[in-house]
N, C-alpha and C. Protein backbone atom coordinates (compact mmCIF):
# COMPACT_ATOMS: atom_id res chain seq x y z
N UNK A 1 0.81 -1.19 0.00
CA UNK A 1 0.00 0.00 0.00
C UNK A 1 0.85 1.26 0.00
N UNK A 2 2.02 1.67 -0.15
CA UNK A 2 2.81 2.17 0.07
C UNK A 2 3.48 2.90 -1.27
N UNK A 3 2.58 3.17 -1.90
CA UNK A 3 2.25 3.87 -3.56
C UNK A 3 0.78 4.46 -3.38
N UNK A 4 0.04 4.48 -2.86
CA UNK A 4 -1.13 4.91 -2.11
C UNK A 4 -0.77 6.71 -2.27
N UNK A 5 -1.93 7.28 -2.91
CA UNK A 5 -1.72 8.85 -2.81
C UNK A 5 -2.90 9.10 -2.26
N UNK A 6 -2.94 9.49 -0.84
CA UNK A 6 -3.88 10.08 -0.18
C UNK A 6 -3.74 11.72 -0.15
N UNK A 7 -4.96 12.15 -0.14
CA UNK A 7 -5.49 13.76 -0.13
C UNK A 7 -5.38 14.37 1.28
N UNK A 8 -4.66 15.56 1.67
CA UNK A 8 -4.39 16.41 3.02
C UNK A 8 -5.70 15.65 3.83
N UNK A 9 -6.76 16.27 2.88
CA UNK A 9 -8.05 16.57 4.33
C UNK A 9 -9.07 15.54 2.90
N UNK A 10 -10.21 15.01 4.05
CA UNK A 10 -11.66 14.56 3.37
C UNK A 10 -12.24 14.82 4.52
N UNK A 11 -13.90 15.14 4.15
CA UNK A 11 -14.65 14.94 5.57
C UNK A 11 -14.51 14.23 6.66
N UNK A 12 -14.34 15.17 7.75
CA UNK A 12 -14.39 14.40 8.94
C UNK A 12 -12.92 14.32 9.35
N UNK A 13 -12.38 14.33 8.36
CA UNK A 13 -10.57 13.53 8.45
C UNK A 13 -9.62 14.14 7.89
N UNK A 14 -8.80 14.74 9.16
CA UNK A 14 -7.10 15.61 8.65
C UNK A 14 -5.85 14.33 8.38
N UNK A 15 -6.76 13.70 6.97
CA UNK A 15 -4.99 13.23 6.86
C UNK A 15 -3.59 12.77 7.06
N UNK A 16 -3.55 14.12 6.78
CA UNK A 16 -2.08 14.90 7.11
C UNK A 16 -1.62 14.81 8.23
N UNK A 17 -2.75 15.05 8.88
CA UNK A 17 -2.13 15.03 10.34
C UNK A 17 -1.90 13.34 11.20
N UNK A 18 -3.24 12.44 10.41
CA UNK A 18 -3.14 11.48 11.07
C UNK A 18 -1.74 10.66 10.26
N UNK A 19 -1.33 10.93 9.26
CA UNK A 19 -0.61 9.89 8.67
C UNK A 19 0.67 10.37 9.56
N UNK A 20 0.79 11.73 9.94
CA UNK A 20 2.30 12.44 11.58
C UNK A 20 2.02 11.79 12.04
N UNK A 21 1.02 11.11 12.72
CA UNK A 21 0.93 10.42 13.86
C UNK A 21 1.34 8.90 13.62
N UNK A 22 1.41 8.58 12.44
CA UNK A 22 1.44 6.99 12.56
C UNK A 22 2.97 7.19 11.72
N UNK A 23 3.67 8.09 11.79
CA UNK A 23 5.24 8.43 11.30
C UNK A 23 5.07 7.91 9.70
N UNK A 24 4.23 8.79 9.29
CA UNK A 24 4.13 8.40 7.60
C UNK A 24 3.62 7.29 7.28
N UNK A 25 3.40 6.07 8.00
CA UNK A 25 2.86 4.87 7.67
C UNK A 25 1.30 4.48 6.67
N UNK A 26 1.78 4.64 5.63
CA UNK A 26 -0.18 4.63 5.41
C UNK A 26 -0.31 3.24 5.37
N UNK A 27 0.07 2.42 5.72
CA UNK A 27 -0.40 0.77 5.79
C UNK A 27 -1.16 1.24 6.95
N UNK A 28 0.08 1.30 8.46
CA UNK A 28 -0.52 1.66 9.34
C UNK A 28 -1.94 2.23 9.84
N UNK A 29 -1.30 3.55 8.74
CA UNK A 29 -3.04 4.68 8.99
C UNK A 29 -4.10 3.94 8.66
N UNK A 30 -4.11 3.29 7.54
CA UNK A 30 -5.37 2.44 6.73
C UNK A 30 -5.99 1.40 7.66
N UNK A 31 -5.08 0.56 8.73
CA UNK A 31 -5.16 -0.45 9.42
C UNK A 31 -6.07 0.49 10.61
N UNK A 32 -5.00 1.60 10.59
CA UNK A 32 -5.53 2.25 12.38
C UNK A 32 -7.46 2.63 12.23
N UNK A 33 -7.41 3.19 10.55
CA UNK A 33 -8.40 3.59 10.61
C UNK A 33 -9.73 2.09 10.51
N UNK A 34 -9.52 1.19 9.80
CA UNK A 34 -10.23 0.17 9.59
C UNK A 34 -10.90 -0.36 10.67
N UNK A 35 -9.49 -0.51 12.20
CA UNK A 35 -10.02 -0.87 13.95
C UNK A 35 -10.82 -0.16 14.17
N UNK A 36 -10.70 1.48 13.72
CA UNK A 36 -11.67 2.58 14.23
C UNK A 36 -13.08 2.27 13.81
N UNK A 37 -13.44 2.24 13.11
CA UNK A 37 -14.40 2.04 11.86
C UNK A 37 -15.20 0.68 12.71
N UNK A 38 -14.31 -0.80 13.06
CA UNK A 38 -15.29 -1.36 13.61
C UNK A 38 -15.24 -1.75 14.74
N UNK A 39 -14.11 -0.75 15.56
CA UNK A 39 -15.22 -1.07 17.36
C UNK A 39 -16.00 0.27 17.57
N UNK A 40 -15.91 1.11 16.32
CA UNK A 40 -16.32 2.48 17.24
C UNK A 40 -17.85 3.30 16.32
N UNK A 41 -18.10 2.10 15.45
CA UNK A 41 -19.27 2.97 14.61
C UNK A 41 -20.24 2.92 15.38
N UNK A 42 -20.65 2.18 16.24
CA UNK A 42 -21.94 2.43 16.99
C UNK A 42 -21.87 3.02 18.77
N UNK A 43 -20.91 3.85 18.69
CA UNK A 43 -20.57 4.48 19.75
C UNK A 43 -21.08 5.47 19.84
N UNK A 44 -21.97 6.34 19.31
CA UNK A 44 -23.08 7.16 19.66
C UNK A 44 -24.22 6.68 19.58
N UNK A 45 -24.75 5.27 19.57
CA UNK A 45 -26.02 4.56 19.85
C UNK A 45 -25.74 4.25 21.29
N UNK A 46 -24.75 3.89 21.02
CA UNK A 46 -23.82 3.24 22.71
C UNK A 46 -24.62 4.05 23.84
N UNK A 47 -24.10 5.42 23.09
CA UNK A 47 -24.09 6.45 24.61
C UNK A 47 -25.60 7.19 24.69
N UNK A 48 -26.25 7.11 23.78
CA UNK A 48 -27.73 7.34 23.67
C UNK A 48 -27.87 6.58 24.58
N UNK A 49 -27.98 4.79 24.75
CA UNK A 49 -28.50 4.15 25.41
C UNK A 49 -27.95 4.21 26.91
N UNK A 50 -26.91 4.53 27.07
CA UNK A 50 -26.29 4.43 28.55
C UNK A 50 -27.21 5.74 29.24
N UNK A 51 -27.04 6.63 28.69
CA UNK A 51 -28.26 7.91 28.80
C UNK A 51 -29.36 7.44 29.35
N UNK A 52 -30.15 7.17 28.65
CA UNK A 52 -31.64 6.86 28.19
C UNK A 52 -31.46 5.67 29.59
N UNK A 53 -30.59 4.37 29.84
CA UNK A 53 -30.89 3.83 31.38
C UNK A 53 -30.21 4.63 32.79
N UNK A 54 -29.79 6.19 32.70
CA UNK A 54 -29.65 6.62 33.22
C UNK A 54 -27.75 6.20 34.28
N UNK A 55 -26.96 5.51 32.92
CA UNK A 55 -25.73 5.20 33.53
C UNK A 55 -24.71 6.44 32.79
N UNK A 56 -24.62 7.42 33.43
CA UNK A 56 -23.51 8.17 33.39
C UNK A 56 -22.29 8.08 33.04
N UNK A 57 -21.96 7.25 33.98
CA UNK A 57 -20.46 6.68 33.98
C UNK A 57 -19.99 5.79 32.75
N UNK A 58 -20.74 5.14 32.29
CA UNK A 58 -20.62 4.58 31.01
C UNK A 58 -20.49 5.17 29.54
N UNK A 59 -21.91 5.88 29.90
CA UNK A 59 -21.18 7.19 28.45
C UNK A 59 -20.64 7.91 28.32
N UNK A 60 -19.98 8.52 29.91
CA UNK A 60 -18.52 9.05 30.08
C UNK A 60 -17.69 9.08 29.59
N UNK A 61 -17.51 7.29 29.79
CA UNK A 61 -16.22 6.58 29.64
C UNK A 61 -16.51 6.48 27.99
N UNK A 62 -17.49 6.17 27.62
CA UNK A 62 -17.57 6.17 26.09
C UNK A 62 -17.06 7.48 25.52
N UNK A 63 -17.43 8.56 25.61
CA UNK A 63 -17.18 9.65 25.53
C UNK A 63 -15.82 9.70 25.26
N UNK A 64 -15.22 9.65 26.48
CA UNK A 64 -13.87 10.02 26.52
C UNK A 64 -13.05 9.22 25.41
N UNK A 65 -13.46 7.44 25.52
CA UNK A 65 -12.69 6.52 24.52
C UNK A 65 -12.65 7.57 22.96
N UNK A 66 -14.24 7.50 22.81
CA UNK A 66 -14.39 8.60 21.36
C UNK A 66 -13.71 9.34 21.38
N UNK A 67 -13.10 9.99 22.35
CA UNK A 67 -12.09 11.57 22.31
C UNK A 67 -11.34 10.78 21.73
N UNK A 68 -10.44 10.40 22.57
CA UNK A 68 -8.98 9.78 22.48
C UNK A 68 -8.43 9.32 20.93
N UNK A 69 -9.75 8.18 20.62
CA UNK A 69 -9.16 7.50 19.15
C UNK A 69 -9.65 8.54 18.49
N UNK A 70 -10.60 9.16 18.24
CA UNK A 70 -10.32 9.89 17.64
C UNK A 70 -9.59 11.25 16.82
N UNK A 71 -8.76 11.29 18.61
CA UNK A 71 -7.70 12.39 18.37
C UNK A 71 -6.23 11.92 17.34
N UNK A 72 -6.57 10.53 17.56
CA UNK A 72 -5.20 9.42 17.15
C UNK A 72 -5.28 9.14 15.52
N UNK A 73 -6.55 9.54 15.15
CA UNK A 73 -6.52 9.16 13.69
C UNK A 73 -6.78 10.16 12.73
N UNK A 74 -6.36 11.99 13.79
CA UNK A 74 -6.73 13.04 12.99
C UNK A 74 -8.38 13.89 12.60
N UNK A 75 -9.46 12.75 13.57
CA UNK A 75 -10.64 13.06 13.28
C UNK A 75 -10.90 14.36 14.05
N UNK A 76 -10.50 15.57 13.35
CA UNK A 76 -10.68 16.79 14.27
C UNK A 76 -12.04 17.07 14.81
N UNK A 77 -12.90 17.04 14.03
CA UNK A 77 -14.28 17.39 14.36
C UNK A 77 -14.69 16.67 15.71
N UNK A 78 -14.79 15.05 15.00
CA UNK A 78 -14.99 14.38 16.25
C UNK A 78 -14.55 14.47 17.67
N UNK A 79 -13.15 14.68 17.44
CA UNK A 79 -12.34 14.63 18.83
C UNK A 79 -13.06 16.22 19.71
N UNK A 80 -12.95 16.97 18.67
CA UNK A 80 -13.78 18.43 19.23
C UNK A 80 -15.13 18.01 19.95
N UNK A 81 -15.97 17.09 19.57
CA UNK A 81 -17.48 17.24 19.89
C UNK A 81 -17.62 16.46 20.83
N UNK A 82 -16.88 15.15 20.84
CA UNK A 82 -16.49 14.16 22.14
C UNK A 82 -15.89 14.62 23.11
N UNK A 83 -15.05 16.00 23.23
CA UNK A 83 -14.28 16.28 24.38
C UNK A 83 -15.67 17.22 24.50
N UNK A 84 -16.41 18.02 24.23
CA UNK A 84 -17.60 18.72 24.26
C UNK A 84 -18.79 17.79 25.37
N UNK A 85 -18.72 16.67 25.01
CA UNK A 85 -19.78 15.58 25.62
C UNK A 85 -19.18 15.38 26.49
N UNK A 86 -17.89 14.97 26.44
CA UNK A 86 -16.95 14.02 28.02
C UNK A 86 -16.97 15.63 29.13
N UNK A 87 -17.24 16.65 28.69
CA UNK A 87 -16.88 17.73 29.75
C UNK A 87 -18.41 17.88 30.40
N UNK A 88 -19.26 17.95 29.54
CA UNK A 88 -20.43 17.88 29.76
C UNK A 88 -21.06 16.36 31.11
N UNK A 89 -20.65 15.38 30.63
CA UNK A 89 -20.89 14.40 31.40
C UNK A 89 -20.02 14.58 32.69
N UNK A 90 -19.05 14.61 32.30
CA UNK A 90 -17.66 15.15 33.95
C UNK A 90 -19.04 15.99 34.92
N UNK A 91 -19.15 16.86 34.13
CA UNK A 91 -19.88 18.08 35.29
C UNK A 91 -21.31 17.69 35.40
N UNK A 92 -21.88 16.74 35.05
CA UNK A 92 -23.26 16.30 35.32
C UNK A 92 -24.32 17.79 34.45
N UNK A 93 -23.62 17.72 33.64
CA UNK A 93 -24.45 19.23 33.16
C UNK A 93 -25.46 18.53 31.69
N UNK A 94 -26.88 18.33 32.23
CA UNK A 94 -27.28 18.16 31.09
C UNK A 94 -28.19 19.20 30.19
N UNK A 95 -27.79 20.46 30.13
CA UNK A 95 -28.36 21.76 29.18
C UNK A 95 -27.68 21.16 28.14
N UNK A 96 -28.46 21.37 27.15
CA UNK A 96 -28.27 20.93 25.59
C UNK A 96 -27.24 19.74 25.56
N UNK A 97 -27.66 18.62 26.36
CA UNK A 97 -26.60 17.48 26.17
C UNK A 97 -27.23 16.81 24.73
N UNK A 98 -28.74 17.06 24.72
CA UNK A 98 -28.75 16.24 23.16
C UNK A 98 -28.42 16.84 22.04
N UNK A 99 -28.30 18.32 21.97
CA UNK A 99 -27.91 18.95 20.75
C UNK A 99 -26.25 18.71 20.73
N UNK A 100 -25.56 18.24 22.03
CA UNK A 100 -24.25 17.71 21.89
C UNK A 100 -23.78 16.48 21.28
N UNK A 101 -24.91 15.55 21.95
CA UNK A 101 -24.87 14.36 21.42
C UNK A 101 -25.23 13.95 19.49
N UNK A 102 -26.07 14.99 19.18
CA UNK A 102 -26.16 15.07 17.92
C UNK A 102 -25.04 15.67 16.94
N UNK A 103 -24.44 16.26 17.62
CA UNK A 103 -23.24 17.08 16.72
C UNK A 103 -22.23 15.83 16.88
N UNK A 104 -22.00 14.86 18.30
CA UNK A 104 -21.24 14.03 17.79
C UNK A 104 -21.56 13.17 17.41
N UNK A 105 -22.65 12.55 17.03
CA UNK A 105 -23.46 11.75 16.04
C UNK A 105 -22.98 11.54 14.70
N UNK A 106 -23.37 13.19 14.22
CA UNK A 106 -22.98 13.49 12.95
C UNK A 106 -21.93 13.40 12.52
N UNK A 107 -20.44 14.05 13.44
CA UNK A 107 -19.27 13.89 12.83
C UNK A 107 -18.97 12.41 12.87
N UNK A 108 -19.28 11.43 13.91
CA UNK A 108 -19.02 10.06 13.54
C UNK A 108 -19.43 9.77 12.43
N UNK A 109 -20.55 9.72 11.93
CA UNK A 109 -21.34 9.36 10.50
C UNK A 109 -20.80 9.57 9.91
N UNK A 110 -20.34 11.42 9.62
CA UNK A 110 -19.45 12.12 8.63
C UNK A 110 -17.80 11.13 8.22
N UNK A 111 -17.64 10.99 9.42
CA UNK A 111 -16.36 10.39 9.54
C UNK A 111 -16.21 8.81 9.00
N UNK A 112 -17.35 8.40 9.54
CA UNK A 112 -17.56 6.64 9.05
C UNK A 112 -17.57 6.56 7.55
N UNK A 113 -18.52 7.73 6.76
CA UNK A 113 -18.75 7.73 5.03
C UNK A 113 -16.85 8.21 4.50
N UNK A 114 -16.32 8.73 5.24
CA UNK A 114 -15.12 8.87 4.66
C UNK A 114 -14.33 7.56 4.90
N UNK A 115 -14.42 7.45 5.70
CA UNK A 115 -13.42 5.85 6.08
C UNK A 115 -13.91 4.40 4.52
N UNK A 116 -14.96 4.52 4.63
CA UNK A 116 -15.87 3.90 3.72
C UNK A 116 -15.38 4.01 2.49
N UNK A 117 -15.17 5.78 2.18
CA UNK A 117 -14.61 5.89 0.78
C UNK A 117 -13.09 5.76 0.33
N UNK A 118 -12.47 5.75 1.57
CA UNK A 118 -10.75 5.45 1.97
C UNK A 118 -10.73 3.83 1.40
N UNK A 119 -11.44 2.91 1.79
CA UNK A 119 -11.43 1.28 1.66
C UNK A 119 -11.65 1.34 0.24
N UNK A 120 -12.79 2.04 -0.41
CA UNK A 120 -13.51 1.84 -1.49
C UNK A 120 -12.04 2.36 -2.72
N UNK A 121 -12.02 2.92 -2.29
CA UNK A 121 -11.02 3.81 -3.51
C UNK A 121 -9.42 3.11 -3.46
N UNK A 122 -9.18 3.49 -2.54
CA UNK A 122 -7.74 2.27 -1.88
C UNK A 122 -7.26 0.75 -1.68
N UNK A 123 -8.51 0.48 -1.07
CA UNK A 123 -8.30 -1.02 -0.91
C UNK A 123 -8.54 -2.12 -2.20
N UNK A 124 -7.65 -2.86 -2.46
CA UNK A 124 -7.88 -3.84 -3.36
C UNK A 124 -8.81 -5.56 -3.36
N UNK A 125 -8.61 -5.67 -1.60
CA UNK A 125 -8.57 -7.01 -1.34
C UNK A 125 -10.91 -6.93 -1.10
N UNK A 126 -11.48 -7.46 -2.11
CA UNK A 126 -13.24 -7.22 -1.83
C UNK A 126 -13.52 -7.90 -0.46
N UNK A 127 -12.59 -8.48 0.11
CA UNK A 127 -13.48 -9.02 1.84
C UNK A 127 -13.54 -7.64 2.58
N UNK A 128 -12.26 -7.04 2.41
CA UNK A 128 -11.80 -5.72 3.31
C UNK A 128 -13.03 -4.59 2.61
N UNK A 129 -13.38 -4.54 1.68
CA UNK A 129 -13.98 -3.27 0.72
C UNK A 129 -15.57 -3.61 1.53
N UNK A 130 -15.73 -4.68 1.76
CA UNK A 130 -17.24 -5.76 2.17
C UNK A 130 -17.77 -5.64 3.51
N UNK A 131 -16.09 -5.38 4.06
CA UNK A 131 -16.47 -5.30 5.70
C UNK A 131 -16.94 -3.34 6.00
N UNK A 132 -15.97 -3.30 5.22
CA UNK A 132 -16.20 -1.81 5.86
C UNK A 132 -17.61 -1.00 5.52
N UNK A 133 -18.00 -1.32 3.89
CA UNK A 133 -19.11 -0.66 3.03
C UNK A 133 -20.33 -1.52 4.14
N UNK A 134 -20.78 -2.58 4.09
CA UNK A 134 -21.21 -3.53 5.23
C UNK A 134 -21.78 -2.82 6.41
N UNK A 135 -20.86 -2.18 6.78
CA UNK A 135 -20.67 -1.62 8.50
C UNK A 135 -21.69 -0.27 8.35
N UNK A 136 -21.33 0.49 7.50
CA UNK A 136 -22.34 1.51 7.25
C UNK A 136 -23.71 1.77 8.19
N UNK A 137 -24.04 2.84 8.92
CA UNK A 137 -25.52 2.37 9.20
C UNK A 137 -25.89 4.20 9.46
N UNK A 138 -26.52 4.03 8.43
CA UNK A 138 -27.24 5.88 8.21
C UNK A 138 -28.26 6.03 9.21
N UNK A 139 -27.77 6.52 10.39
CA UNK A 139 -28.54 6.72 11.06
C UNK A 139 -30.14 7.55 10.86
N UNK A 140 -29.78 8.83 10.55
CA UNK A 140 -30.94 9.27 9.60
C UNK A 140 -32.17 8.34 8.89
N UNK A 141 -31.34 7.45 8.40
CA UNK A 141 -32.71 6.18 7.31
C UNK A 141 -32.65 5.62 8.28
N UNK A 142 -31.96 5.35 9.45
CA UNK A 142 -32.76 4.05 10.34
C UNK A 142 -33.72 4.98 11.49
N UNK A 143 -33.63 6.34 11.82
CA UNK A 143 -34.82 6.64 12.43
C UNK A 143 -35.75 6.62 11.46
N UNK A 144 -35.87 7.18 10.75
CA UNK A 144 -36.63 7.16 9.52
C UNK A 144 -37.69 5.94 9.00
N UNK A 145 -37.05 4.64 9.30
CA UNK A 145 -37.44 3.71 9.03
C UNK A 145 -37.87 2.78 10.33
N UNK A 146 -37.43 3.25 11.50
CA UNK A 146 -37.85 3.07 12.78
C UNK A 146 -39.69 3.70 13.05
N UNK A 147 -39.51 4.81 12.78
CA UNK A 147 -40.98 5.42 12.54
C UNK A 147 -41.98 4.91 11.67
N UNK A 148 -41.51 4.81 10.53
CA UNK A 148 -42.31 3.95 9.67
C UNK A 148 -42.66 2.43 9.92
N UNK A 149 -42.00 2.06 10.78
CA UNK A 149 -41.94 0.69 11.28
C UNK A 149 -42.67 0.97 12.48
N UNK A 150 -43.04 2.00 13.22
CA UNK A 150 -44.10 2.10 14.27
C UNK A 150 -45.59 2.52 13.79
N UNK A 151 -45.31 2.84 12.69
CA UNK A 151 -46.75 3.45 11.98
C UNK A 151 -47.53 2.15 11.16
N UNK A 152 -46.47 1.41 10.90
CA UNK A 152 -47.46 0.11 10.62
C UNK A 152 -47.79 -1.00 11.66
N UNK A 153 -46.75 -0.94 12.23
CA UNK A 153 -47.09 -1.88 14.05
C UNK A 153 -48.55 -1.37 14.40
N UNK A 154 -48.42 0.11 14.76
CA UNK A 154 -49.79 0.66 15.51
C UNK A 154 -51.04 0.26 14.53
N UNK A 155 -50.98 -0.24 13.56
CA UNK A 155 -51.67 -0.09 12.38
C UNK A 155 -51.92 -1.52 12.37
N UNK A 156 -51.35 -2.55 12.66
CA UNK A 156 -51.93 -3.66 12.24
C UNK A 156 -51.60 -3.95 10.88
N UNK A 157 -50.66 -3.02 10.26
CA UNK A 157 -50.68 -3.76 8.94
C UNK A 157 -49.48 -4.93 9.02
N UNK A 158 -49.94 -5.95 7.57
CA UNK A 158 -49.05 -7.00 7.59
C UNK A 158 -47.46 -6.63 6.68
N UNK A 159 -47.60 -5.97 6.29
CA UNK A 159 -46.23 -5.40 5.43
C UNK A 159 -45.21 -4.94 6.51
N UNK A 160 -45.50 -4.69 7.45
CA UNK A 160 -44.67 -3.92 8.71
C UNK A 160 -43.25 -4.82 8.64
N UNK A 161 -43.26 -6.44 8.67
CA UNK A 161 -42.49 -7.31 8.19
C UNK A 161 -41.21 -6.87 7.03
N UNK A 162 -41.90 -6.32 5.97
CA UNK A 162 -41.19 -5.64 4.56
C UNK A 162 -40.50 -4.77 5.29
N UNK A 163 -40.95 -3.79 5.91
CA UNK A 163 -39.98 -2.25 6.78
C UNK A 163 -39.09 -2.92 7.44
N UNK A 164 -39.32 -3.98 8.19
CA UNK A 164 -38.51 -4.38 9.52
C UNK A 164 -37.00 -4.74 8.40
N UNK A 165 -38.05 -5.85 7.60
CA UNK A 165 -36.54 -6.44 6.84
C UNK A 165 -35.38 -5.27 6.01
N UNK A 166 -36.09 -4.21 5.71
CA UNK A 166 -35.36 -2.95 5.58
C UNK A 166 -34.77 -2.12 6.50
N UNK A 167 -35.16 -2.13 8.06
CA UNK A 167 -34.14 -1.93 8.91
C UNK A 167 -33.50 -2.76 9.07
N UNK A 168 -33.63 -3.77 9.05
CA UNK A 168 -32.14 -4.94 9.59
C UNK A 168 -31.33 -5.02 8.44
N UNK A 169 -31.30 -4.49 7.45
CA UNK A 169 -30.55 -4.31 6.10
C UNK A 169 -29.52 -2.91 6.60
N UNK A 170 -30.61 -2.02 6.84
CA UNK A 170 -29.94 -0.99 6.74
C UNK A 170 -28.55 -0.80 8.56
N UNK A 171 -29.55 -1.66 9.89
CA UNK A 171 -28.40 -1.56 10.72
C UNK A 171 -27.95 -3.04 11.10
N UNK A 172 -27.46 -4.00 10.34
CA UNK A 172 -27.13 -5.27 10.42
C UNK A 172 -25.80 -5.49 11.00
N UNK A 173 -24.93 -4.44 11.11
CA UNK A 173 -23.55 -4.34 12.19
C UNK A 173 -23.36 -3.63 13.47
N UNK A 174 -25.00 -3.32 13.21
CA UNK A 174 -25.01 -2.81 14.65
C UNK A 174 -25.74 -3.14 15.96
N UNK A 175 -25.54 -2.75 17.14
CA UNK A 175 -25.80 -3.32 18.40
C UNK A 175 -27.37 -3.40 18.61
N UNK A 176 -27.81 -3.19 17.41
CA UNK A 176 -29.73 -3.05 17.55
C UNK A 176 -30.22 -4.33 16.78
N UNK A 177 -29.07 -5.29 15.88
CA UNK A 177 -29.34 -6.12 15.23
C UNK A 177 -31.05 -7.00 16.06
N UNK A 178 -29.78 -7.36 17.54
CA UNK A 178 -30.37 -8.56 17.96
C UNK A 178 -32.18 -7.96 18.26
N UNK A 179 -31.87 -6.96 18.73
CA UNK A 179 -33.48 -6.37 19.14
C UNK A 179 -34.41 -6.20 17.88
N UNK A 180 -33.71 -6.30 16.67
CA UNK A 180 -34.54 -6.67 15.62
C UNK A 180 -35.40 -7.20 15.13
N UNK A 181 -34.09 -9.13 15.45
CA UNK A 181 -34.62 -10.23 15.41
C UNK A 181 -35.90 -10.42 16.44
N UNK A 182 -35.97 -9.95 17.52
CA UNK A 182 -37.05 -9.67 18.41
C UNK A 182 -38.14 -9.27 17.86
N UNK A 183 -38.13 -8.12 17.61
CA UNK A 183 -38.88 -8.02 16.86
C UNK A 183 -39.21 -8.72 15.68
N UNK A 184 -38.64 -9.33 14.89
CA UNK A 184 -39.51 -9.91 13.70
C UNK A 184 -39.73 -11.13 14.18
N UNK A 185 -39.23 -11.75 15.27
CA UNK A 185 -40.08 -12.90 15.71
C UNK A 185 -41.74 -12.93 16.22
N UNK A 186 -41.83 -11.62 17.09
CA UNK A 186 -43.04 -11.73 16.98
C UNK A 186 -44.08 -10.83 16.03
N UNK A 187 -43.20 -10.07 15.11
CA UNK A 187 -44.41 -10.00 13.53
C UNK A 187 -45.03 -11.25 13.16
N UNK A 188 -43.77 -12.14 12.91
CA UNK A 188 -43.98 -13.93 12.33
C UNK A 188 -45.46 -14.00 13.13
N UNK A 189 -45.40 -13.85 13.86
CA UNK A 189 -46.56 -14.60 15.02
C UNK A 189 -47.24 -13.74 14.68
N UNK A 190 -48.08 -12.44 14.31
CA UNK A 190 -48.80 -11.36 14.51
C UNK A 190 -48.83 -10.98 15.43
N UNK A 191 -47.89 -10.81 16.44
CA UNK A 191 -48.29 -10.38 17.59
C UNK A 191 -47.59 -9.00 17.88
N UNK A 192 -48.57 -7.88 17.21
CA UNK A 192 -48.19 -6.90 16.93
C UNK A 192 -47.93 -5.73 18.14
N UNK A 193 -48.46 -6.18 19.36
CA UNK A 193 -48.42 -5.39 20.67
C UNK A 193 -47.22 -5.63 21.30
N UNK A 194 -46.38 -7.09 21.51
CA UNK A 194 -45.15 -7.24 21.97
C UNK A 194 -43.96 -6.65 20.52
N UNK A 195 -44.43 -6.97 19.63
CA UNK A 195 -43.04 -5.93 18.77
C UNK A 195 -43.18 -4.57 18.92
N UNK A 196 -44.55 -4.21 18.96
CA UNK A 196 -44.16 -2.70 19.69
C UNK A 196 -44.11 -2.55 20.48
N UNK A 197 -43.56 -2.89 21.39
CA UNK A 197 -43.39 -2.78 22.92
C UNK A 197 -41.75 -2.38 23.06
N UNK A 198 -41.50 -4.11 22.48
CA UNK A 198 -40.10 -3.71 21.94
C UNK A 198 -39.35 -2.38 20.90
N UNK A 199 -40.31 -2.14 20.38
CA UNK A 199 -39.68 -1.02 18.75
C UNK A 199 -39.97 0.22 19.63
N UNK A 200 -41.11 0.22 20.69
CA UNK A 200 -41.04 1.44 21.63
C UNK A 200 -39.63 1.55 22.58
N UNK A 201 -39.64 1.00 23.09
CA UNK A 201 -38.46 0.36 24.00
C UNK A 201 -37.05 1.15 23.19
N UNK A 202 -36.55 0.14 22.49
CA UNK A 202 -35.76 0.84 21.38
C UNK A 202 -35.30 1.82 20.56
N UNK A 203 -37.13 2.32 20.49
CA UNK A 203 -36.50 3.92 19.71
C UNK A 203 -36.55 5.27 21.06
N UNK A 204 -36.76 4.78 21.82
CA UNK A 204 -36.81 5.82 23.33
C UNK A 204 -35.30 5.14 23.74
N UNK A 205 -34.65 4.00 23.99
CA UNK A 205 -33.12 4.71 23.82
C UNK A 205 -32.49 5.44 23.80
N UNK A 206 -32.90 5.69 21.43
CA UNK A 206 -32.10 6.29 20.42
C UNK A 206 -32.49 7.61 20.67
N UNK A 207 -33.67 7.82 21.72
CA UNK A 207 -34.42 9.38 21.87
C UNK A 207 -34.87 9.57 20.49
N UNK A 208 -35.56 8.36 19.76
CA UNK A 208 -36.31 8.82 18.41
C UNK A 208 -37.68 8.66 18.68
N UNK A 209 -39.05 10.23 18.37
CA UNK A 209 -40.01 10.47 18.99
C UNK A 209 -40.69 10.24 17.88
C-alpha cells in the first residue's frame, strides 16, 4: 500500500495530520483507521442508550474513549465534539446534552462515510472493501425507518415485516441487530403489541419520537 496517494483533508478527516501520527505509515493509517471504523461505529447509539438507562459513567467513559481515538486518527471534528460531551458528562451538566450528542453523532457518520470511501477507492482485497461498506448504518434512514416501522405496528398492517426487513438491512452491524430479530419474531406470530413494545423500547433509547 505504500504507492497509495492520499489527499491532506476529506470529511471528517485531517490526513495529514493522522498519517504524523502513525510516522508516515499509510499501511498503518489504513489499518488504524479500519479498527476505528469497527469497534467504534456504533458508539453514539452506545451512549444514547447508557443515557436513556440513566448510567452516566458509562457514556462518560464512552465519551472520553471517542475523544482519544479519535484524536489518534486526525478526526478533528470528532475529537472536538467528544471532548464537548466528556466535559459535559464530567460536570453532570445536562443543558443541551442532546444537541451535543447530535453534533457528535454526525461527525461520527461524517467520519464513518469517509473511512468507507478510503477502503472503497484504496483497498484492493473485496473481503476488506465488504467489511467496511457492510458496516455503514445511516442513522438518519434508520430513524426514519424506525418510525415507519411504528406506523405500521400501531396499524396492524401486515407489510410492517417488509420495513422491519429494511431496517435490519440498513443496521445489520449494529448493536440493535439482535433487538430486531425480536422483533420480527413476533411480527412472524402477529403479535403486533409485543413488537411494539419492543420497537417502543428501542427507539426511546435512540431518543427517536
Amino acid at each position: 500500500m505504500s504507492d497509495l496517494i492520499l489527499p491532506d483533508n476529506l470529511p471528517g478527516l485531517n490526513l495529514k495530520h493522522g498519517l504524523i501520527l502513525m510516522g508516515g505509515s499509510k499501511d498503518k493509517y489504513i489499518n488504524l483507521l479500519e479498527k476505528f471504523f469497527n469497534n467504534h461505529k456504533t458508539s453514539a447509539a452506545e451512549i444514547r442508550k447508557y443515557l436513556a438507562d440513566n448510567d452516566i459513567q458509562s457514556a462518560y467513559r464512552t465519551a472520553h474513549t471517542l475523544k482519544g481515538v479519535s484524536g489518534n486518527i486526525g478526526a478533528e471534528k470528532l475529537c472536538i465534539t467528544s471532548s464537548e460531551l466528556e466535559n459535559s458528562l464530567k460536570n453532570n451538566n445536562r443543558n443541551g446534552l442532546n444537541e451535543i450528542i447530535d453534533k457528535v453523532e454526525n461527525a461520527l457518520y461524517e467520519l464513518l462515510d469517509t473511512i468507507s470511501y478510503i477502503a472503497e477507492k484504496y483497498k484492493h482485497d473485496k473481503s476488506s472493501k465488504k467489511t467496511f461498506k457492510n458496516g455503514i448504518m445511516n442513522m438518519n434512514k434508520v430513524m426514519l425507518l424506525m418510525k415507519e416501522l411504528k406506523n405500521r405496528i400501531d396499524g396492524f398492517y401486515s407489510d410492517s415485516i417488509e420495513v422491519l426487513n429494511s431496517l435490519k438491512e440498513e443496521a445489520s452491524n449494529s448493536n440493535l441487530y439482535p433487538e430486531l430479530l425480536e422483533i420480527e419474531k413476533f411480527l412472524e406470530k402477529y403479535d403486533f403489541e409485543k413488537a411494539g413494545v419492543i420497537l417502543q423500547k428501542l427507539m426511546a433509547n435512540l431518543n427517536i419520537s
